[in-house]
Protein backbone atom coordinates (compact mmCIF):
# COMPACT_ATOMS: atom_id res chain seq x y z
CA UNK A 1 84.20 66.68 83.54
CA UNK A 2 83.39 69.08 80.78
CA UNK A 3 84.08 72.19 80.57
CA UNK A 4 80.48 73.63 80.81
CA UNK A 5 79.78 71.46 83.90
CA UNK A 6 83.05 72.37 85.51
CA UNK A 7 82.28 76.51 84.76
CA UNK A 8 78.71 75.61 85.96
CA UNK A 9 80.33 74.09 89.54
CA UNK A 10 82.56 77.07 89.70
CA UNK A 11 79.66 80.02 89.10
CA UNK A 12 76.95 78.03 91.41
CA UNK A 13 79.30 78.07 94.22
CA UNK A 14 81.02 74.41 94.79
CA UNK A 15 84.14 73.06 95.77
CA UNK A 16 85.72 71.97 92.65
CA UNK A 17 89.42 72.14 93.66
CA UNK A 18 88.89 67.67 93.39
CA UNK A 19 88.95 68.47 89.14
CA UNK A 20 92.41 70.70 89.42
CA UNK A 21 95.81 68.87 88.90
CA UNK A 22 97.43 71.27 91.51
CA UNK A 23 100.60 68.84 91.25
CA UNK A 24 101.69 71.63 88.17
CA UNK A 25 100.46 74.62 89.78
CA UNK A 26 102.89 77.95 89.32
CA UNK A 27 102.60 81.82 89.45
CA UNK A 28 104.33 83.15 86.78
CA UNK A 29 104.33 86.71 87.83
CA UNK A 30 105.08 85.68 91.15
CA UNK A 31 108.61 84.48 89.73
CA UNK A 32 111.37 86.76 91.85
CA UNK A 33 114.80 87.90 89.45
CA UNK A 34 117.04 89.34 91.40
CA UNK A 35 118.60 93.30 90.52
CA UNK A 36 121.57 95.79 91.85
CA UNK A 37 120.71 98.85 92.38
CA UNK A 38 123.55 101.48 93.71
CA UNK A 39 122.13 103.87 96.68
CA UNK A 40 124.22 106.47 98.03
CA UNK A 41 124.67 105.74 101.64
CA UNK A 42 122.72 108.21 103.11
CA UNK A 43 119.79 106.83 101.47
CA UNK A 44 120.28 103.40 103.27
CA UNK A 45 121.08 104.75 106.30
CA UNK A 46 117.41 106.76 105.84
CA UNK A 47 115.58 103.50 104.46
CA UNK A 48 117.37 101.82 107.56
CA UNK A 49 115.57 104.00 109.44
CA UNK A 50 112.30 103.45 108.44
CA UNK A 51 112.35 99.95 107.81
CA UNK A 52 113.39 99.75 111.87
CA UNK A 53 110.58 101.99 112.28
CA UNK A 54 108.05 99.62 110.74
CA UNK A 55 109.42 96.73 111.77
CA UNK A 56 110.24 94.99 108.40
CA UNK A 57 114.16 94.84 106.40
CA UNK A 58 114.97 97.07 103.50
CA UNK A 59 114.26 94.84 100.84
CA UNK A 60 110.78 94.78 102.14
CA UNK A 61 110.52 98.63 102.58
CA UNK A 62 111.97 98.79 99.14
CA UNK A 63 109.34 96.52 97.60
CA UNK A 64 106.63 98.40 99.43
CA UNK A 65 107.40 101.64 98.42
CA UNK A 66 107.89 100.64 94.92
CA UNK A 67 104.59 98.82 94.62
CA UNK A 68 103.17 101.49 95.81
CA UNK A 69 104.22 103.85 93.60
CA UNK A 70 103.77 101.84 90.59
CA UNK A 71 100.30 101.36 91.48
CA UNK A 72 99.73 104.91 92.04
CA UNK A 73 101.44 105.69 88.54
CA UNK A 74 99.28 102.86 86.76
């Protein structure tokens, strides 16, 4: 398929997921490294806290708030 015929698929709507090779599919900002990061302990024992609150671990109450903030900031 050419390129002009696949962009015209794509903008009128169809399915063209049948042209992809999905067999090499990544998401490169997706990619997870992990980091330390030194808290003094009555920090955790406050992100603890919340994280019970919400219902989700640290690292994920970590992430969130960071995210957050870095989107606010942007």
């Amino acid at each position: 398929m050419k390129a002009k015929d696949f962009d015209a698929a794509f903008d009128d709507g169809e399915d063209i997921t049948s042209q992809l090779d999905l067999s090499k599919k990544r998401r490169p900002e997706l990619k997870q490294k992990r980091v330390n990061v030194d808290f003094p302990v009555w920090l955790i024992h406050q992100l603890d806290k919340e994280a019970k609150r919400l219902g989700v671990t640290r690292q994920s109450i970590i992430k969130m708030w960071l995210a957050e903030h870095l989107k606010e900031a942007a």
